[in-house]
N, C-alpha and C. Protein backbone atom coordinates (compact mmCIF):
# COMPACT_ATOMS: atom_id res chain seq x y z
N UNK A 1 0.82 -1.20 0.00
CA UNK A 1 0.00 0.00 0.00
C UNK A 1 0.86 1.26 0.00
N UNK A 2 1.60 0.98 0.91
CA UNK A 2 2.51 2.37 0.78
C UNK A 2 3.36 3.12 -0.23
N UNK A 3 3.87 1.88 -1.40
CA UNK A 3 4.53 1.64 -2.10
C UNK A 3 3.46 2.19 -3.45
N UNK A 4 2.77 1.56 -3.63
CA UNK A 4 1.58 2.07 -4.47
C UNK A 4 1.73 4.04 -4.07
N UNK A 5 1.13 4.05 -2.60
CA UNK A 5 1.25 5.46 -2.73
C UNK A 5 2.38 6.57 -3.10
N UNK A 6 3.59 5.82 -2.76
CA UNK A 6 4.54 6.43 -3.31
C UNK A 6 4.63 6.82 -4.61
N UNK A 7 3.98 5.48 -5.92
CA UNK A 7 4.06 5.46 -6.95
C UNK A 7 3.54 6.47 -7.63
N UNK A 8 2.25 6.57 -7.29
CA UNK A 8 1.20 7.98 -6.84
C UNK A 8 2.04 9.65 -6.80
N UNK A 9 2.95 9.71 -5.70
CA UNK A 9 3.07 10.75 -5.64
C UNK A 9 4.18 10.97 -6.44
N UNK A 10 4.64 9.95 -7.16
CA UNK A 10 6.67 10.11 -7.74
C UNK A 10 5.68 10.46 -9.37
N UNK A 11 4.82 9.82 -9.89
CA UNK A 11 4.12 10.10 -10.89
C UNK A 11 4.04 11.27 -11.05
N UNK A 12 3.14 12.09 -10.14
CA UNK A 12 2.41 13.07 -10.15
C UNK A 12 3.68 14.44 -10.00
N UNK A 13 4.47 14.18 -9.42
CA UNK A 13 5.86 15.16 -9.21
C UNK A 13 6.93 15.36 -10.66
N UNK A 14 6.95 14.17 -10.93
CA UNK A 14 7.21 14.00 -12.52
C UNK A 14 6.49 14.72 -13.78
N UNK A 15 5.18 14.60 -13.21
CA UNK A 15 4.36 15.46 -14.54
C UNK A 15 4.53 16.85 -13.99
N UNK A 16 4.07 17.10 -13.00
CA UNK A 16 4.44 18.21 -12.21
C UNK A 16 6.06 19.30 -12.97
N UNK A 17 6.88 18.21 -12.65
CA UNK A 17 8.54 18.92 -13.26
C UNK A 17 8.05 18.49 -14.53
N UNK A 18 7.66 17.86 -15.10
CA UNK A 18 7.93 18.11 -16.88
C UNK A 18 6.49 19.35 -17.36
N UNK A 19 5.60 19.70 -16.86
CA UNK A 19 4.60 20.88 -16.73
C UNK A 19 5.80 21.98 -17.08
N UNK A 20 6.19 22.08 -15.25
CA UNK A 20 6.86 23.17 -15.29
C UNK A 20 8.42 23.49 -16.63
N UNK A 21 8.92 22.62 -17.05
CA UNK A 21 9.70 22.65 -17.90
C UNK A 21 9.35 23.31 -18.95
N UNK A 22 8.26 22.48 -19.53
CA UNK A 22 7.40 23.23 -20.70
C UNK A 22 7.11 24.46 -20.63
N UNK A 23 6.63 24.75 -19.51
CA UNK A 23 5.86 25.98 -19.53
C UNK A 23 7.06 27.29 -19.56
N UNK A 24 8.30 26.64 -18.72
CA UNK A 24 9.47 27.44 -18.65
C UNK A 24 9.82 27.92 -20.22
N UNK A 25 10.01 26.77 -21.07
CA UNK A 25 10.58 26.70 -22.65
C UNK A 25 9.62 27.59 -23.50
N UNK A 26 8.57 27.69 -22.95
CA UNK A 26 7.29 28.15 -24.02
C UNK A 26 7.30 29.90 -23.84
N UNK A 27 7.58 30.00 -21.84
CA UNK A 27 7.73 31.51 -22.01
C UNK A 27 9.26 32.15 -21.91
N UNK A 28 10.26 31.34 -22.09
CA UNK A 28 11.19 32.24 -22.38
C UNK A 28 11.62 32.49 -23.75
N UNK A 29 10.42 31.85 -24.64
CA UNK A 29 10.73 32.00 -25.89
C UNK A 29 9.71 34.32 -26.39
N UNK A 30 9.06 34.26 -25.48
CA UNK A 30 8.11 35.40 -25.12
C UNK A 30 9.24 36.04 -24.42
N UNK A 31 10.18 35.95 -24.20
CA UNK A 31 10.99 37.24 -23.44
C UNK A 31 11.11 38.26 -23.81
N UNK A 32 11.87 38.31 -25.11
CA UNK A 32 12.61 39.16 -25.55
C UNK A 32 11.49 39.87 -26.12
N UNK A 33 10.06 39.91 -26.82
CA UNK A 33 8.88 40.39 -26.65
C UNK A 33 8.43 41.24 -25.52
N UNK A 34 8.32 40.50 -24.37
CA UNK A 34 7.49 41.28 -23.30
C UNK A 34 8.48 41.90 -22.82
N UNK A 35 9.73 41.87 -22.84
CA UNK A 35 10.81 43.01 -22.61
C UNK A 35 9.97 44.86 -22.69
N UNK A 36 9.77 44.78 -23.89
CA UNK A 36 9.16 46.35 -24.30
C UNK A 36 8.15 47.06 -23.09
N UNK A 37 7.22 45.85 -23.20
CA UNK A 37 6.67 46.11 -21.87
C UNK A 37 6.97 46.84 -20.68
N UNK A 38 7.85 46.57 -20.45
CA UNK A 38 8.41 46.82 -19.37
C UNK A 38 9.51 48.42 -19.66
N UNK A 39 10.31 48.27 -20.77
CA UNK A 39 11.23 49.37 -20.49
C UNK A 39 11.11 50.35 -21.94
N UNK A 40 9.70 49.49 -22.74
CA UNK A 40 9.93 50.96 -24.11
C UNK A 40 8.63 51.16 -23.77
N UNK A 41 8.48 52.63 -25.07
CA UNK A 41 7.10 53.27 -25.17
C UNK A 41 6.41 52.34 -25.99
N UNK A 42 5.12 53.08 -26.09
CA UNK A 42 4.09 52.52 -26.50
C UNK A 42 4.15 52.42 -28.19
N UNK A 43 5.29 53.66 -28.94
CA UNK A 43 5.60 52.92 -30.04
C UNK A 43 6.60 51.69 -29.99
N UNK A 44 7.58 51.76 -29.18
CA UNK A 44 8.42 50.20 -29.49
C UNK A 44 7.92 49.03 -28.76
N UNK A 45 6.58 49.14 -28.21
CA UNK A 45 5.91 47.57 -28.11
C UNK A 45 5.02 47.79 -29.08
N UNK A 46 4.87 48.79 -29.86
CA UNK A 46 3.54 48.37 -30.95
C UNK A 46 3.94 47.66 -32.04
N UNK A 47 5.68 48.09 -32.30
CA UNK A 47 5.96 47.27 -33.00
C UNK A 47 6.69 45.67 -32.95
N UNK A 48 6.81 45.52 -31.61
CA UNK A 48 6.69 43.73 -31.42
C UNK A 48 5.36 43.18 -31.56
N UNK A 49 4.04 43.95 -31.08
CA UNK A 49 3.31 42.97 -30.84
C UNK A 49 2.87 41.93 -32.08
N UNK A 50 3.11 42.18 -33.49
CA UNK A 50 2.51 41.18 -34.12
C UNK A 50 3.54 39.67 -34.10
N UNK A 51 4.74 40.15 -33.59
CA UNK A 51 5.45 38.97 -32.77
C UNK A 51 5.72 38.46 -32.09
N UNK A 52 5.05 39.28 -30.96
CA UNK A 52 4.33 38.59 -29.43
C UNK A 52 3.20 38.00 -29.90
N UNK A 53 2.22 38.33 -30.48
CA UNK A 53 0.85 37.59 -31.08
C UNK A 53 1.00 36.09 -31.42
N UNK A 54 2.10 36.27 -32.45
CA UNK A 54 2.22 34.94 -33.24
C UNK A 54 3.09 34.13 -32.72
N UNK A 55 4.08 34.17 -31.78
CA UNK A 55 4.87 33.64 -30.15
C UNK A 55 3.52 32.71 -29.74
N UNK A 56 2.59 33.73 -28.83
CA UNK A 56 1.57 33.38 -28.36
C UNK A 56 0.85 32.12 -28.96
N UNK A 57 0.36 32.39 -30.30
CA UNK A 57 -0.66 31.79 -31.08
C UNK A 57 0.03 30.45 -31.31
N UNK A 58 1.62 30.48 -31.64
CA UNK A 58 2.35 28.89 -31.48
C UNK A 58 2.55 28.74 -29.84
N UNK A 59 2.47 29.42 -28.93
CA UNK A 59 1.96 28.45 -27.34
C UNK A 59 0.77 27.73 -27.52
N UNK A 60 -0.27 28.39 -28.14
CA UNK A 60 -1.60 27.88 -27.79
C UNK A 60 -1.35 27.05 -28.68
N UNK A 61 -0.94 26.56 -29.90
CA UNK A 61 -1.00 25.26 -30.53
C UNK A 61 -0.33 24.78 -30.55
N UNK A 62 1.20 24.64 -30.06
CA UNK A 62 1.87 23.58 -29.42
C UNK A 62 1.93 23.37 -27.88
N UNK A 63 1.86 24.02 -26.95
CA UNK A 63 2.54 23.69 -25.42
C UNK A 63 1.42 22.77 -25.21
N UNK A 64 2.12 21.76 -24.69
CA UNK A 64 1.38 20.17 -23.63
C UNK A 64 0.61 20.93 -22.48
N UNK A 65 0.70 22.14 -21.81
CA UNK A 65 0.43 22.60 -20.63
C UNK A 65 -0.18 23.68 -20.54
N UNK A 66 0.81 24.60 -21.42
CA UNK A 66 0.49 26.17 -20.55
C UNK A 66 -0.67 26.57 -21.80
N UNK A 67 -1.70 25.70 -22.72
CA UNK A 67 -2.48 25.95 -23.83
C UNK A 67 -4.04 26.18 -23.12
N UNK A 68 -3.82 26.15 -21.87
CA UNK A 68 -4.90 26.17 -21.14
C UNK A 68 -6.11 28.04 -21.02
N UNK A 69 -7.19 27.56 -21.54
CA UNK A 69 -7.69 28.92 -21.05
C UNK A 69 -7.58 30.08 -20.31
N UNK A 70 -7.31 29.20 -18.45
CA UNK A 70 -6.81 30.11 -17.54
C UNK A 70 -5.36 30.85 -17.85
N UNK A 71 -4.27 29.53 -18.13
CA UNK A 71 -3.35 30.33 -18.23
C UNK A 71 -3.14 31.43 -19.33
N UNK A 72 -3.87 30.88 -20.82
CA UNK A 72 -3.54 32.04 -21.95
C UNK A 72 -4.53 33.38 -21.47
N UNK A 73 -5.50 32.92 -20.76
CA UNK A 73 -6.27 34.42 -19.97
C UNK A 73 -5.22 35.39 -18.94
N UNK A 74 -4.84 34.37 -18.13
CA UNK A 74 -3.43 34.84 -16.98
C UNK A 74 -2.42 35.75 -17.61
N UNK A 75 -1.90 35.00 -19.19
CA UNK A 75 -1.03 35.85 -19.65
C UNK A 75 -1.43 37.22 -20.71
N UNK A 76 -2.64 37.30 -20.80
CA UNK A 76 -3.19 37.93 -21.83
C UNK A 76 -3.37 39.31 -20.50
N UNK A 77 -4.28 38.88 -19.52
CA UNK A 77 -4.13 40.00 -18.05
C UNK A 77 -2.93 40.56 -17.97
N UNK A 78 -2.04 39.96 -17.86
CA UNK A 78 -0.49 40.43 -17.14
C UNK A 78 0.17 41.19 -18.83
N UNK A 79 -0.12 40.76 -19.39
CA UNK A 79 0.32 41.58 -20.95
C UNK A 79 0.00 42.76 -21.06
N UNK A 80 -2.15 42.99 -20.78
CA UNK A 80 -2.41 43.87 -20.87
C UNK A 80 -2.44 45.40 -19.70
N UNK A 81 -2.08 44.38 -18.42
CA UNK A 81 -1.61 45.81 -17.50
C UNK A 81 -0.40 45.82 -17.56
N UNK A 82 0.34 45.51 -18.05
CA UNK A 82 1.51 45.91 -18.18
C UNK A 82 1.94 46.93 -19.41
N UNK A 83 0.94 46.76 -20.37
CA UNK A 83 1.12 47.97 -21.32
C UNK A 83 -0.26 49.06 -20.93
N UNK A 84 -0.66 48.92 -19.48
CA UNK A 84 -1.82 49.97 -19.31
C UNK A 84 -0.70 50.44 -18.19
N UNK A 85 0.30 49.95 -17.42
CA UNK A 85 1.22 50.50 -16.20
C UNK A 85 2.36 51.43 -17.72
N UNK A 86 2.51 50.66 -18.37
CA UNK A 86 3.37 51.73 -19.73
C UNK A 86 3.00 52.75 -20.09
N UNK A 87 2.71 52.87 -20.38
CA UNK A 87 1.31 54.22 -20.79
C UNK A 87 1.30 55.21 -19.86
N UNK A 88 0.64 54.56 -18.63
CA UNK A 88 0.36 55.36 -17.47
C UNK A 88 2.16 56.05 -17.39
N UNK A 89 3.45 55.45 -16.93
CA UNK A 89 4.29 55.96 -16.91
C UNK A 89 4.57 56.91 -18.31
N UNK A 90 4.64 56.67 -19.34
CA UNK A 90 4.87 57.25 -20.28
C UNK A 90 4.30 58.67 -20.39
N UNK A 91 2.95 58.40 -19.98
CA UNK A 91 2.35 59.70 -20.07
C UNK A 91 3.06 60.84 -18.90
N UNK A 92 2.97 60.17 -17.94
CA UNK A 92 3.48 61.12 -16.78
C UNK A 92 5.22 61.53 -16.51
N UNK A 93 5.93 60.67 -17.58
CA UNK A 93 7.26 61.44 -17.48
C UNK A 93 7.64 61.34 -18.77
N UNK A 94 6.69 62.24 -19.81
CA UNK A 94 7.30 62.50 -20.93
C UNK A 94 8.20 63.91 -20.78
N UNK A 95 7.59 64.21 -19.89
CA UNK A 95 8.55 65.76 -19.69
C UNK A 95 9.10 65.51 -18.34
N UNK A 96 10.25 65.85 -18.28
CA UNK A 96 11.14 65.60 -17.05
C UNK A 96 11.10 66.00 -15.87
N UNK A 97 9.84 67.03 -15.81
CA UNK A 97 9.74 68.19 -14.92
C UNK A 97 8.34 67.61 -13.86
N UNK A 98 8.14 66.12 -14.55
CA UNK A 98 6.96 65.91 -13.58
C UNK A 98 7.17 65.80 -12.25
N UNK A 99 6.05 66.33 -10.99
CA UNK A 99 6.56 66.26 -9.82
C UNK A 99 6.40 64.47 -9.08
N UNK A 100 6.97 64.13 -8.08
CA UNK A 100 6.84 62.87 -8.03
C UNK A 100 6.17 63.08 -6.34
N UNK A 101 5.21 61.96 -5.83
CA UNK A 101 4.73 62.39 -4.69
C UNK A 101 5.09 61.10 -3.75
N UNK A 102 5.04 61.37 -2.59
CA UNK A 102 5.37 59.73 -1.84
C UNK A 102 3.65 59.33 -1.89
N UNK A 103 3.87 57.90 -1.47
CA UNK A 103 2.99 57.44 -1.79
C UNK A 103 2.95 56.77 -0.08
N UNK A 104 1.84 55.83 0.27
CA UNK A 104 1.74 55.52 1.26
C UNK A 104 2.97 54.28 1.66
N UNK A 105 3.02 53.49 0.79
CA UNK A 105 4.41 52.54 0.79
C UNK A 105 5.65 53.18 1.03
N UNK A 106 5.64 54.33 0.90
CA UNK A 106 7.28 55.13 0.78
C UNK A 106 7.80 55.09 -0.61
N UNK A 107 6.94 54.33 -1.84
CA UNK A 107 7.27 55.19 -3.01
C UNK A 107 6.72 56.17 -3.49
N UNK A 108 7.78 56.74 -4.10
CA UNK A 108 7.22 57.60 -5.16
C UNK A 108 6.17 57.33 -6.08
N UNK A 109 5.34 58.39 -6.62
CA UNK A 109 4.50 57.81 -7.05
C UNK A 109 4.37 59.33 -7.93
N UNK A 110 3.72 59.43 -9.24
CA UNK A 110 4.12 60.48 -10.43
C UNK A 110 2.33 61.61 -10.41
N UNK A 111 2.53 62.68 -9.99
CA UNK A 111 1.33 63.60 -9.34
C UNK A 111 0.61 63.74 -10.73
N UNK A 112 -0.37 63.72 -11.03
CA UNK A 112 -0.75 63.79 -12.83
C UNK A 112 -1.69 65.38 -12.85
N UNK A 113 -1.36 65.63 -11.68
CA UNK A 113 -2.35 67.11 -11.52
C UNK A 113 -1.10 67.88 -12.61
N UNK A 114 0.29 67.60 -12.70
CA UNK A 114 1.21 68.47 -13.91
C UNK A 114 0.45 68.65 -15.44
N UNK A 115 -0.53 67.55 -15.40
CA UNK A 115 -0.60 67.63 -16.79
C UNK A 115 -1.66 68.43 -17.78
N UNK A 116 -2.22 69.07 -16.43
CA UNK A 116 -3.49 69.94 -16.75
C UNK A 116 -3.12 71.69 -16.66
N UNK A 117 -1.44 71.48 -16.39
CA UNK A 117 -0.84 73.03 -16.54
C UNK A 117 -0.33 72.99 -17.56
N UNK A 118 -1.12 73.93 -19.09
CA UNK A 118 -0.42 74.18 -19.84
C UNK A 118 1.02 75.03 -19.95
N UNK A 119 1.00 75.76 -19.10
CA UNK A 119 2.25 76.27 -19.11
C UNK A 119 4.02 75.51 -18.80
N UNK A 120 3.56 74.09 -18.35
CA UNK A 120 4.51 73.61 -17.91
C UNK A 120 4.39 72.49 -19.58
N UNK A 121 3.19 71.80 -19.59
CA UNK A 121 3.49 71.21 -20.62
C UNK A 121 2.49 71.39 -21.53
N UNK A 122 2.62 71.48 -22.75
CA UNK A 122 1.55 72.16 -23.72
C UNK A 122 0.65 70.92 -24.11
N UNK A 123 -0.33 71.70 -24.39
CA UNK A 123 -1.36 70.75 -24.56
C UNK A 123 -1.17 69.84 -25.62
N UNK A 124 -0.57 70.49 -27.01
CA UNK A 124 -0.37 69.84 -28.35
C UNK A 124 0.54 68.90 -28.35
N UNK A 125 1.44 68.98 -26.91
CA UNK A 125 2.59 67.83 -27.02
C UNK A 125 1.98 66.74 -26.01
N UNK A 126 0.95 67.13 -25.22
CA UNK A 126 0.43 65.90 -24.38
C UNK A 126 -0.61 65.00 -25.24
N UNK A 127 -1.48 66.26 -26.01
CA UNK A 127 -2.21 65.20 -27.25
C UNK A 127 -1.59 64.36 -27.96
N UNK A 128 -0.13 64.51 -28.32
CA UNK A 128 0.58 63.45 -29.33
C UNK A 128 1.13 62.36 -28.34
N UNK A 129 1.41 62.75 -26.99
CA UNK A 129 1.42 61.48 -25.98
C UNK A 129 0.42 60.77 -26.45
N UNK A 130 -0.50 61.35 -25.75
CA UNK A 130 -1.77 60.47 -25.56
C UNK A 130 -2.45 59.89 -27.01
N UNK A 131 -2.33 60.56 -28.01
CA UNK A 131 -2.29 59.88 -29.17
C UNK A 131 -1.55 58.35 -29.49
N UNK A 132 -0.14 58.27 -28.98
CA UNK A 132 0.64 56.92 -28.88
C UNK A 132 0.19 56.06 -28.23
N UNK A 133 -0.45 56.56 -27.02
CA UNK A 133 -1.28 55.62 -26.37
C UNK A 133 -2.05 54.89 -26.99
N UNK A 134 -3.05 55.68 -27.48
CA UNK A 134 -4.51 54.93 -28.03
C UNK A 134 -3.74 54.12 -29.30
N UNK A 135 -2.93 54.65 -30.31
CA UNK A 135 -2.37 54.05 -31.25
C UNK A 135 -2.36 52.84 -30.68
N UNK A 136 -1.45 52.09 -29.57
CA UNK A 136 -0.91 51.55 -28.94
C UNK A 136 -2.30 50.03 -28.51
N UNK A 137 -3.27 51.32 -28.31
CA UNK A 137 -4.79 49.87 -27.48
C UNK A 137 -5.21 49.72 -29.21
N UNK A 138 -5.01 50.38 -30.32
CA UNK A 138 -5.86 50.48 -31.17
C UNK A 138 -4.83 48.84 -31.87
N UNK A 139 -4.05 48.83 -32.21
CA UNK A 139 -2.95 48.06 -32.15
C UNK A 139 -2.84 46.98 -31.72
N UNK A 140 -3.47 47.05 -30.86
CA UNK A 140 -3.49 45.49 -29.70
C UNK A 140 -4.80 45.17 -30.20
N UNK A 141 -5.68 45.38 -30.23
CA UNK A 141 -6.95 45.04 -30.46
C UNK A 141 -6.84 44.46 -31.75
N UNK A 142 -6.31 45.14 -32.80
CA UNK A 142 -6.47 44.47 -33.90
C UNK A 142 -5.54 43.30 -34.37
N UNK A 143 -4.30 42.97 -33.65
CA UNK A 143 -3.36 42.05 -33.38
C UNK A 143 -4.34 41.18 -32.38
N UNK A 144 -5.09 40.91 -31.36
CA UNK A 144 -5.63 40.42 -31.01
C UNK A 144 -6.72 39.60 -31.93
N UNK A 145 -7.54 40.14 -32.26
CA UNK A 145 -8.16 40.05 -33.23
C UNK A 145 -8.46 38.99 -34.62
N UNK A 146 -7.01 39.68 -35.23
CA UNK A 146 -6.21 38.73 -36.14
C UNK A 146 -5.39 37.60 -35.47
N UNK A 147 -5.21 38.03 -34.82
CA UNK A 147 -4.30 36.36 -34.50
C UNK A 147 -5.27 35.13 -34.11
N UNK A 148 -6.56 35.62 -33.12
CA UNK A 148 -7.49 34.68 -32.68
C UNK A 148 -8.08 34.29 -34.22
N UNK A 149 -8.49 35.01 -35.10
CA UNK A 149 -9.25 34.65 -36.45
C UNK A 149 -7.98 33.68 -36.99
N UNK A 150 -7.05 34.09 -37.30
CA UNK A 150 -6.06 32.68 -37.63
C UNK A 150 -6.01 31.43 -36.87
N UNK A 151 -6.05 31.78 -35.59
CA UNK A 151 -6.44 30.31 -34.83
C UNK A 151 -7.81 29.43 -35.61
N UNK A 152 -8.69 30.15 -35.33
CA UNK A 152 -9.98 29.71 -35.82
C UNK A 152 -10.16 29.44 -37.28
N UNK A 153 -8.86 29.82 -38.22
CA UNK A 153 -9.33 29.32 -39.51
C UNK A 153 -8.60 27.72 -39.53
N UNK A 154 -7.71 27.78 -38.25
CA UNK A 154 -6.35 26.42 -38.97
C UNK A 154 -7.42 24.95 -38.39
N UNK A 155 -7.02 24.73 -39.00
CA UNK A 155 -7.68 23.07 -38.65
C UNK A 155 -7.34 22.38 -36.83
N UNK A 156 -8.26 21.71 -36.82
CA UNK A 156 -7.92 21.20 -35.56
C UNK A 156 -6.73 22.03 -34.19
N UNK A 157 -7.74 23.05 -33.88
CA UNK A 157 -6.97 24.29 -32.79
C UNK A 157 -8.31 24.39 -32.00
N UNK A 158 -7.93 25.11 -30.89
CA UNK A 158 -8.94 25.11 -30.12
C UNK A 158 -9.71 26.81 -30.09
């Protein structure tokens, strides 16, 4: 009996480490993609995303594991606040002069009341911010979009 249960749990630890392997291989192939995320504007992730898309679109039709609803939902969440936390920074230190406020944690945190003084920053240069922005959701949506309609035309995909 015990032996059985062991068998049980050495099984299940095994699929367990070969899960996690996969799932490791599948997103560090997404690195160098979600990089932008994190340290460019909203034009230099607009122009990865149709190769983050299609990254993505070969997870969902090859990975043994991570092809799962929750998780391609999990990563589709964490994709998309991470280019809504981009933005948000982008907008607030396009000009160098933004003030920064503490925050209750003891960070800093970027005051956005600067952006409604034209005299500090003009309106016509915050509209072309905020223009990159929307470029940016307008962009994703339609890379979204298209990539799911290619799923749905290929044969046997989910």
């Amino acid at each position: 009996m015990a032996l059985s249960n062991w068998r049980t749990i050495e099984l299940r630890v095994t699929e367990n480490l070969n899960e996690a392997k996969d799932n490791v291989k599948y997103l560090q192939t997404l690195e160098r993609y979600i990089e932008p995320l994190y340290e460019g504007t909203p034009t230099t992730i607009k122009e990865t995303l149709p190769v983050l898309m299609n990254s993505i679109k070969m997870i969902h039709t090859v990975a043994r594991y991570y092809n799962t609803d929750e998780r391609m939902t999990g990563l589709f969440v964490r994709i998309t606040n991470q280019m809504i936390l981009n933005c948000k920074r982008y907008i607030l230190s396009f000009k160098k002069s933004v003030k920064l406020v503490p925050t209750k944690k003891g960070q800093q945190s970027q005051d956005d009341s600067i952006l409604w003084e034209n005299d500090i920053i003009p309106h016509e240069e915050l509209i072309e911010v905020l223009k990159n922005c929307l470029s940016l959701h307008e962009t994703y949506l339609y890379q979204y979009d298209f990539t799911k309609k290619r799923l749905e035309s290929m044969p046997k995909t989910k």
